[in-house]
Protein backbone atom coordinates (compact mmCIF):
# COMPACT_ATOMS: atom_id res chain seq x y z
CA UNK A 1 -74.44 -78.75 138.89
CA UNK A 2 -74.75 -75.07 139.25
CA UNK A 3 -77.43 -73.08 140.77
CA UNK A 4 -80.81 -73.00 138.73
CA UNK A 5 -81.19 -69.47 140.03
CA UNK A 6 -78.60 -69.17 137.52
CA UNK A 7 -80.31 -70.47 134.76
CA UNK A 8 -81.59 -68.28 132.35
CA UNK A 9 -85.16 -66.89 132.66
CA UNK A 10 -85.36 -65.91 129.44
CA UNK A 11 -84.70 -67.83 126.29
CA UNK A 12 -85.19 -66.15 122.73
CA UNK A 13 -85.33 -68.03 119.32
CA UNK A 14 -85.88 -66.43 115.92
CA UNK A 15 -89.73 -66.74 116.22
CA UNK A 16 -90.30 -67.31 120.29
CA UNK A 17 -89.77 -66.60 123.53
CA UNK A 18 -89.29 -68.84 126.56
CA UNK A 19 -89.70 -66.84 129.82
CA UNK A 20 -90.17 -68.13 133.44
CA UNK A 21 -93.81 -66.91 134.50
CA UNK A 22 -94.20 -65.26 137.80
CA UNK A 23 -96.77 -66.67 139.88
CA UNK A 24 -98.82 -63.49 139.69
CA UNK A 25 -102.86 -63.77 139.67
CA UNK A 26 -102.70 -61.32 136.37
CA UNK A 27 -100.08 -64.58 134.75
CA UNK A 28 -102.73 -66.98 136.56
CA UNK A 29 -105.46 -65.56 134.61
CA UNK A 30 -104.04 -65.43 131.28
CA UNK A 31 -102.99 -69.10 131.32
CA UNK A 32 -106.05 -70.06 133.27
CA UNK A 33 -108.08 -68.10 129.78
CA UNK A 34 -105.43 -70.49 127.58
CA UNK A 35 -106.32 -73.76 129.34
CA UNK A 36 -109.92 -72.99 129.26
CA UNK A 37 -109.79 -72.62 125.37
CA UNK A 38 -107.69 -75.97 124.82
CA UNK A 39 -109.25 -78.08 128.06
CA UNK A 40 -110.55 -80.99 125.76
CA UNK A 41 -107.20 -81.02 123.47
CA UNK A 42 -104.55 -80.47 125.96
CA UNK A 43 -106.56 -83.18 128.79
CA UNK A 44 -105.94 -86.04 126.06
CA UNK A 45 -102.19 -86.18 126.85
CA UNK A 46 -102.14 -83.60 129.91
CA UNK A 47 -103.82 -85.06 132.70
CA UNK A 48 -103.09 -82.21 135.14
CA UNK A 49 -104.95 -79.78 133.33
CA UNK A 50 -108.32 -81.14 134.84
CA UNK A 51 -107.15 -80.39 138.60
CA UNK A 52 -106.60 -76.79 136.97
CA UNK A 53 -110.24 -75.52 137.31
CA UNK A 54 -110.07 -72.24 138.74
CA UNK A 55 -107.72 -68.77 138.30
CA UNK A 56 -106.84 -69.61 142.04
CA UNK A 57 -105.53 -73.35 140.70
CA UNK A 58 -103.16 -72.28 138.47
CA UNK A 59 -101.44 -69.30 140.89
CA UNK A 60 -100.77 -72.36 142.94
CA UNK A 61 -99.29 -74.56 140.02
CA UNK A 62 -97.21 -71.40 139.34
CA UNK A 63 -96.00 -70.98 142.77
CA UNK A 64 -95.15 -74.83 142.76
CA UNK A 65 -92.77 -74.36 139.51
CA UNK A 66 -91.23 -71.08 140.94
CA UNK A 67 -89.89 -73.35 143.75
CA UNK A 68 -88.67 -75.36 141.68
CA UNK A 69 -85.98 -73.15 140.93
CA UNK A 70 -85.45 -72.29 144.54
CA UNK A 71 -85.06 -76.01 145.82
CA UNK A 72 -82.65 -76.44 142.43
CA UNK A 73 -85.41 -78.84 141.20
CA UNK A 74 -86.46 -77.85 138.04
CA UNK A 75 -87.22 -74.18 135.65
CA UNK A 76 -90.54 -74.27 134.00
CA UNK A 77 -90.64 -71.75 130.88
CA UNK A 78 -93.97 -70.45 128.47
CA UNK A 79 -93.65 -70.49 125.17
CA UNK A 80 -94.52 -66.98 123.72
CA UNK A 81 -95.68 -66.06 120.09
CA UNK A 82 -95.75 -62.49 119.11
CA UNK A 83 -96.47 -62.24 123.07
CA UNK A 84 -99.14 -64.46 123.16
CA UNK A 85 -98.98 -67.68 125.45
CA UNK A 86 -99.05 -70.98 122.99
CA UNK A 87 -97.67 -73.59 125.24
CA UNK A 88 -95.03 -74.28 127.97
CA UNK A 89 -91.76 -76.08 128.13
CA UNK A 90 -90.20 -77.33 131.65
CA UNK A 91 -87.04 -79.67 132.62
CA UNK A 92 -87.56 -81.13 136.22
CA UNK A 93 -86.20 -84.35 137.48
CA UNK A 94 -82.61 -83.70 137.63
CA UNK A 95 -80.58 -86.45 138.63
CA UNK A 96 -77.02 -88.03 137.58
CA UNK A 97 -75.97 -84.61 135.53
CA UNK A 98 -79.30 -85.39 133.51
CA UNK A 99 -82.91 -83.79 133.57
CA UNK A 100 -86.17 -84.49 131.84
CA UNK A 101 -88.07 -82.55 129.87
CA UNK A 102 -91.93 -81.79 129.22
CA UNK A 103 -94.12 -79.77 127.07
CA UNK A 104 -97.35 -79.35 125.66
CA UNK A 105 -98.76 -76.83 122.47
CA UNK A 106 -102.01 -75.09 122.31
CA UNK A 107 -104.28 -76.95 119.45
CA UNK A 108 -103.59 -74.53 117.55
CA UNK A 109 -99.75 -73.79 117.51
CA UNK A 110 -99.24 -77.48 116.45
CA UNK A 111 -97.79 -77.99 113.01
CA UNK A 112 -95.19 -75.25 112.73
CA UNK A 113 -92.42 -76.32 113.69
CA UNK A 114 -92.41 -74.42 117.36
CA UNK A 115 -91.69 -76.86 119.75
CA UNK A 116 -88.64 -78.14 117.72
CA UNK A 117 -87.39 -74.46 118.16
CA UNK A 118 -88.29 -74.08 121.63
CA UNK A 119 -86.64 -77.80 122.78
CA UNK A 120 -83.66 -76.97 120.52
CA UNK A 121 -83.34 -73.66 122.54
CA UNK A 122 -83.48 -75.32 125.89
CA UNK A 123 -81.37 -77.90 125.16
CA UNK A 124 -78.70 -75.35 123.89
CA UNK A 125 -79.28 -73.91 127.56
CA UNK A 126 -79.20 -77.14 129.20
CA UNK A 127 -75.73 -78.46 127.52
CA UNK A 128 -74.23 -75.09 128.57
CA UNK A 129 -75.27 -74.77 132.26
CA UNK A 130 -73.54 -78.45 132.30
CA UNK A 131 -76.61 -80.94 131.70
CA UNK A 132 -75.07 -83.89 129.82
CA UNK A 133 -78.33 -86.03 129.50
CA UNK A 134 -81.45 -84.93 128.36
CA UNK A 135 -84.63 -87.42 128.25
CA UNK A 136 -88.29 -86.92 127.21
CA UNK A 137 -91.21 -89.54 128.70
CA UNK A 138 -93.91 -90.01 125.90
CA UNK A 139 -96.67 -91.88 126.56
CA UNK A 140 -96.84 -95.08 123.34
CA UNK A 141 -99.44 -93.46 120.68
CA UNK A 142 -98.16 -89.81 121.04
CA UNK A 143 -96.76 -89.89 117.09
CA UNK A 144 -96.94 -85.97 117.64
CA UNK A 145 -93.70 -86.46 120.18
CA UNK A 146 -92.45 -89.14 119.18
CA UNK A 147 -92.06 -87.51 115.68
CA UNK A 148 -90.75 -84.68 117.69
CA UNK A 149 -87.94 -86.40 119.59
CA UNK A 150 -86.83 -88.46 116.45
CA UNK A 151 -86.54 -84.65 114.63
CA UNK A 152 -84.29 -83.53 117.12
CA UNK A 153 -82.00 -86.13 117.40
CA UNK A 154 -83.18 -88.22 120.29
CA UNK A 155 -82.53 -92.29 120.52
CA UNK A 156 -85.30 -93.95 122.11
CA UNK A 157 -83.83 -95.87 124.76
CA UNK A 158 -86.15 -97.68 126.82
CA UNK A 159 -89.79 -98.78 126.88
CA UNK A 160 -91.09 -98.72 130.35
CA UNK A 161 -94.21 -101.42 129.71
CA UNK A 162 -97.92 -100.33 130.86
CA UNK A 163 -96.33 -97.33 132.89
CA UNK A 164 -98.65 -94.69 131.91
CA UNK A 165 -101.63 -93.58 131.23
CA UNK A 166 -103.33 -90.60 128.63
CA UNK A 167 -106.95 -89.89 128.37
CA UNK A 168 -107.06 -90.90 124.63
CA UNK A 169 -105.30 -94.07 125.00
CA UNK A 170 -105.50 -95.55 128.51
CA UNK A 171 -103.13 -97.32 130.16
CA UNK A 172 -100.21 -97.28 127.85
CA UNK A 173 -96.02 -98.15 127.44
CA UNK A 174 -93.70 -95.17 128.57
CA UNK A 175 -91.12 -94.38 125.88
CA UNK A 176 -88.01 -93.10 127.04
CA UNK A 177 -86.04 -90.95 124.33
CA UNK A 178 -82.73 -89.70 125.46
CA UNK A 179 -79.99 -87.22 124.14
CA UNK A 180 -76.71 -86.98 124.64
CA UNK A 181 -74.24 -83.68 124.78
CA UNK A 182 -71.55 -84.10 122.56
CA UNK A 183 -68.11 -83.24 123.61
């Protein structure tokens, strides 16, 4: 596996762009402004988000996912519309020529089709740096991803039973889609 320094930082699609986000207090703010707005929607399936209370918060969960490229652990990307921050896409747990990826939309960005564009992109990305396994964990009663994964061409291949848990349904299954490159 290459270098994830190498990886590209910015990722363009005919109506988005995916950019790595320095860990900057003015990029803290902004996203900090973002959660704020979508708190209620984005805690239902985005647990995290509630240990995100302060500007302060988030320039340390930025500075965690810029290491992540230094330690060749993981890239995490936003998901820009006409410059404006409507969600974020990451791949992290690299293991066996494999990764996994996560996401998550603002309320209202949902519906349109942009986080099929933005996974298509990064998988694209992924295939050529030399990934041959992508996977996505949804927690059992996300229809949202699971109608996602399904769209873009991912098998489910495992149910991991009573493994997670989401806000809006409790302790639930793990569903485990996976897609393959194709030679």
């Amino acid at each position: 596996m290459n270098n994830l320094s190498e990886f590209p930082q910015t990722i363009k699609t005919p109506r988005l762009v995916l950019r790595v986000v320095e860990p900057t207090e003015e990029n803290a703010t902004k996203l900090f402004n973002i959660i704020e707005q979508n708190r209620d929607y984005l805690m239902n399936w985005q647990g995290h988000f509630g240990e995100l209370k302060t500007v302060a918060d988030v320039v340390a969960y930025l500075n965690k996912r810029a290491k992540q490229i230094q330690t060749n652990t993981g890239v995490c990307f936003y998901i820009y519309l006409d410059n404006n921050i409507i969600g974020r896409i990451r791949f992290f747990d690299i293991h066996d020529n494999g990764c996994e990826i996560g996401y998550w939309l603002i309320e209202s960005a949902n519906g349109h089709g942009y986080m099929s564009e933005a996974l298509s992109a990064l998988e694209t990305e992924l295939f050529k740096f030399g990934f041959k396994k992508v996977t996505l964990d949804i927690d059992n009663g996300n229809t949202h991803s699971e109608n996602l994964a399904k769209r873009n061409g991912y098998k489910l291949a495992k149910r991991l039973l009573m493994n997670s848990w989401a806000k809006c349904v409790g302790k639930c299954d793990s569903l485990i889609y996976e897609k393959m490159q194709r030679d």
